[in-house]
N, C-alpha and C. Protein backbone atom coordinates (compact mmCIF):
# COMPACT_ATOMS: atom_id res chain seq x y z
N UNK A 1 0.85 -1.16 0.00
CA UNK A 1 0.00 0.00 0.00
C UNK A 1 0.89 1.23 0.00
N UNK A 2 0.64 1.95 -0.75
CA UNK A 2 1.48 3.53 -1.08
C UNK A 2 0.37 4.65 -0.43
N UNK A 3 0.82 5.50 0.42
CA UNK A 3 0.54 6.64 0.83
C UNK A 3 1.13 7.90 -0.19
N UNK A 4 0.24 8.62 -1.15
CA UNK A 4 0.41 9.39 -2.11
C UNK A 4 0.07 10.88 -1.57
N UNK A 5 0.78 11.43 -0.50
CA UNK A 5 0.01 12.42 -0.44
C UNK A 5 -1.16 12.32 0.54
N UNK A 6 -2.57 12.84 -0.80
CA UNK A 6 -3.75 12.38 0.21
C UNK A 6 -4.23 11.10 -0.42
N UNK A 7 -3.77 10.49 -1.74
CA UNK A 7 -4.27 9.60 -1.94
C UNK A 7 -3.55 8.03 -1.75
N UNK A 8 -4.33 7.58 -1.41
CA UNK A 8 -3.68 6.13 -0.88
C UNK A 8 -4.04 4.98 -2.14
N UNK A 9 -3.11 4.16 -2.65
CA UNK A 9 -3.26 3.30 -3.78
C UNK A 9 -3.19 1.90 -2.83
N UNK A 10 -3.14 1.08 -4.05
CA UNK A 10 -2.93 -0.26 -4.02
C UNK A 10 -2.33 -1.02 -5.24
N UNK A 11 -1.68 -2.07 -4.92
CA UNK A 11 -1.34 -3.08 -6.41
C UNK A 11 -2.18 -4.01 -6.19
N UNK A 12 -3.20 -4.24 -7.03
CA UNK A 12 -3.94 -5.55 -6.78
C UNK A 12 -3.30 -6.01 -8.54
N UNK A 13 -3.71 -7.71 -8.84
CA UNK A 13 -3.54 -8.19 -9.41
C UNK A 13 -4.96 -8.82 -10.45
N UNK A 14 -4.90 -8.16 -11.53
CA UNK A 14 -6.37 -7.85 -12.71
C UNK A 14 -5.74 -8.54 -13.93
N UNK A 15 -6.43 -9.67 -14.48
CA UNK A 15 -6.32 -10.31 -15.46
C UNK A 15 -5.05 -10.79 -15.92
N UNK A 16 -4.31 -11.05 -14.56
CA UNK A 16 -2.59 -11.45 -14.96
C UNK A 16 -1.98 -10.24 -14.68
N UNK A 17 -2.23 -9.13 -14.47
CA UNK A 17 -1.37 -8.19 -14.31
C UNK A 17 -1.48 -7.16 -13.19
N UNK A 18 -0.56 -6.55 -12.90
CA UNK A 18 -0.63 -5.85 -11.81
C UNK A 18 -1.17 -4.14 -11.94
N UNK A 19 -1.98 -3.85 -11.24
CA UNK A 19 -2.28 -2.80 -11.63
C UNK A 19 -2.85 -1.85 -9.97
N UNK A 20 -2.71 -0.78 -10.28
CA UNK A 20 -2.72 0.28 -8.57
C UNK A 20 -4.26 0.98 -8.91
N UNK A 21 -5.48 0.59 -7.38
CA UNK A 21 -6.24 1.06 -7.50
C UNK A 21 -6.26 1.85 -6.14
N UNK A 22 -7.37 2.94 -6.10
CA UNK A 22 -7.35 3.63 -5.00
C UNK A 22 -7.95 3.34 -3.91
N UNK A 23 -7.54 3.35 -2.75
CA UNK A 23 -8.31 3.35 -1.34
C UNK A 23 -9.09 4.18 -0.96
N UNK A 24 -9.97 4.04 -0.13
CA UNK A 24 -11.15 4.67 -0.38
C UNK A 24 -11.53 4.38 1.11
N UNK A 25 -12.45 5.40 1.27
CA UNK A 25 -12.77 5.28 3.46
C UNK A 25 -14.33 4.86 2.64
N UNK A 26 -15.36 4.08 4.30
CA UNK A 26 -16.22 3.09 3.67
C UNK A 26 -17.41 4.30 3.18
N UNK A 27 -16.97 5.94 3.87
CA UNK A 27 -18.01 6.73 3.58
C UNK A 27 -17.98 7.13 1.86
N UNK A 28 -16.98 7.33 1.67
CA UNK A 28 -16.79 7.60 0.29
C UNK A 28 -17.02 6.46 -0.91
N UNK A 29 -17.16 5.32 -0.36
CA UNK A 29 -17.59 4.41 -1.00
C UNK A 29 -19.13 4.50 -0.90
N UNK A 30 -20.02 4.62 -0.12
CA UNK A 30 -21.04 4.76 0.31
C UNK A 30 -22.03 5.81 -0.64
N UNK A 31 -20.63 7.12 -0.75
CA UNK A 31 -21.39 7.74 -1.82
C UNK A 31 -21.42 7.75 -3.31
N UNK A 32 -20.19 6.62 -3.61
CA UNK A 32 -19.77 6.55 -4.75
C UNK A 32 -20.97 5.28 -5.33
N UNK A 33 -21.14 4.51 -4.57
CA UNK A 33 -22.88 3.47 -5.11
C UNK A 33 -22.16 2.84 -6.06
N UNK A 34 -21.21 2.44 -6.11
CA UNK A 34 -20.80 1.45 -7.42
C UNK A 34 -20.15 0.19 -7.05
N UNK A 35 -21.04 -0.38 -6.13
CA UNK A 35 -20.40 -1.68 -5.50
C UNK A 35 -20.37 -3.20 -6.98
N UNK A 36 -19.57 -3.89 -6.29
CA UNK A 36 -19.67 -4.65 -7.37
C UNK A 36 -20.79 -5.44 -7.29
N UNK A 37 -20.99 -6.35 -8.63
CA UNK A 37 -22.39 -7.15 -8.85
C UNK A 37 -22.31 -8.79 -9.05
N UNK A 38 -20.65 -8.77 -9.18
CA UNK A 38 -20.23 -9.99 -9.74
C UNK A 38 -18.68 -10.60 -9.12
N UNK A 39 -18.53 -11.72 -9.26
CA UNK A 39 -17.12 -11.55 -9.03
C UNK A 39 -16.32 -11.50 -10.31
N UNK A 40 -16.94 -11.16 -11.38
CA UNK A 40 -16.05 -10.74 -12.73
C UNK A 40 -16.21 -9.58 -12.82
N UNK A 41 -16.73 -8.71 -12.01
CA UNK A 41 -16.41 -7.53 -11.91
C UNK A 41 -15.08 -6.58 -12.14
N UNK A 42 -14.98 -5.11 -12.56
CA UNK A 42 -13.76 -4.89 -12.30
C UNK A 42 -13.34 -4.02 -11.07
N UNK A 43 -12.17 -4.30 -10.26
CA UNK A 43 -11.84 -3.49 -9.14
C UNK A 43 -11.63 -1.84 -9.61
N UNK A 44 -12.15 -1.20 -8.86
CA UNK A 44 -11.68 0.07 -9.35
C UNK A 44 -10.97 1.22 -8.16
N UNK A 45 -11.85 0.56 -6.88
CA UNK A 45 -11.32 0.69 -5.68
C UNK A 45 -11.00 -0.09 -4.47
N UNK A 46 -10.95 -0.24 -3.28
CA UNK A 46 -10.66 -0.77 -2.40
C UNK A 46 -11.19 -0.03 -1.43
N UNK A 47 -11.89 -0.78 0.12
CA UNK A 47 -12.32 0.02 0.84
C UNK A 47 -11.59 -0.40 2.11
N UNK A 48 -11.08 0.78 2.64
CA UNK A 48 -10.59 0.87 3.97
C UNK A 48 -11.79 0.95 5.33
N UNK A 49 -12.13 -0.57 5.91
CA UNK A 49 -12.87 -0.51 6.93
C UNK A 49 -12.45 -0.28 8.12
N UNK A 50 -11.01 0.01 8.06
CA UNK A 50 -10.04 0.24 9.60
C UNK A 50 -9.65 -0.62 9.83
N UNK A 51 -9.17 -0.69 11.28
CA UNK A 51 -8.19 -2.36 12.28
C UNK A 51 -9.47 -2.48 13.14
N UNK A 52 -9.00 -3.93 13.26
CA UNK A 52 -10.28 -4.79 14.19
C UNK A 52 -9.80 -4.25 15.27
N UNK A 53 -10.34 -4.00 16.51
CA UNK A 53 -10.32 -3.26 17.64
C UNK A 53 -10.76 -4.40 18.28
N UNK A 54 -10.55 -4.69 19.50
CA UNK A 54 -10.55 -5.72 20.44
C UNK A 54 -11.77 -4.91 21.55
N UNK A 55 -12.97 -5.17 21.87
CA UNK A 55 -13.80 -4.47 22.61
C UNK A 55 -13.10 -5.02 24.21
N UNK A 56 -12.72 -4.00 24.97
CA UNK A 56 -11.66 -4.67 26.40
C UNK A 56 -12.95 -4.12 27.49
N UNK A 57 -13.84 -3.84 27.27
CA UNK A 57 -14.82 -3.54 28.31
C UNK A 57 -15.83 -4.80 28.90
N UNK A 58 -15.66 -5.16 27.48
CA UNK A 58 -16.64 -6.86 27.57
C UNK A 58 -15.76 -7.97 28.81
N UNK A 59 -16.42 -8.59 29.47
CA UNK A 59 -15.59 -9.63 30.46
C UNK A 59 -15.46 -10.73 29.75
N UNK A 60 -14.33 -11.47 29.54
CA UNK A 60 -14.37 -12.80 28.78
C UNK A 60 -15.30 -13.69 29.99
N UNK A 61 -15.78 -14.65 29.25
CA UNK A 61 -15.93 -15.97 31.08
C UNK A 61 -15.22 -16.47 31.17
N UNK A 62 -15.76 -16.70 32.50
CA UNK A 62 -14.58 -17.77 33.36
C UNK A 62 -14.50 -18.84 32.31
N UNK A 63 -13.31 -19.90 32.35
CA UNK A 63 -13.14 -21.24 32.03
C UNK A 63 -13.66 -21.83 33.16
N UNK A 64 -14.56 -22.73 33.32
CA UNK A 64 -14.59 -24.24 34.14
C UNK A 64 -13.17 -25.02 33.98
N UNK A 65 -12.54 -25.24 35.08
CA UNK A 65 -11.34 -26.00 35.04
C UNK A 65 -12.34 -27.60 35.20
């Protein structure tokens, strides 16, 4: 992943070849409405949903030994 500035790319790999699409936050995808329909679709972006965050407020349970 390349940080361009403000725009952030990618190399994904399209019909044998390598090619850089843009990253995209999930709002801007949201307004852009051009999700795919297929999986022969073509990539045109990528969406950045963030890092999984670990919720630390929740109590795990106990184990029964």
């Amino acid at each position: 992943m390349t940080d361009n500035g403000e725009a952030k790319t990618k190399l994904v790999m399209r019909n044998g070849k390598l090619v850089t699409v843009n990253i995209i936050t999930r709002d801007e995808a949201d307004k852009l409405n051009d999700f795919a329909q297929g999986l022969d679709d073509e990539i045109t972006h990528v969406v950045d949903y963030g890092g999984v965050e670990e919720d630390t407020k929740k109590k795990k349970p106990k184990r029964k030994k």
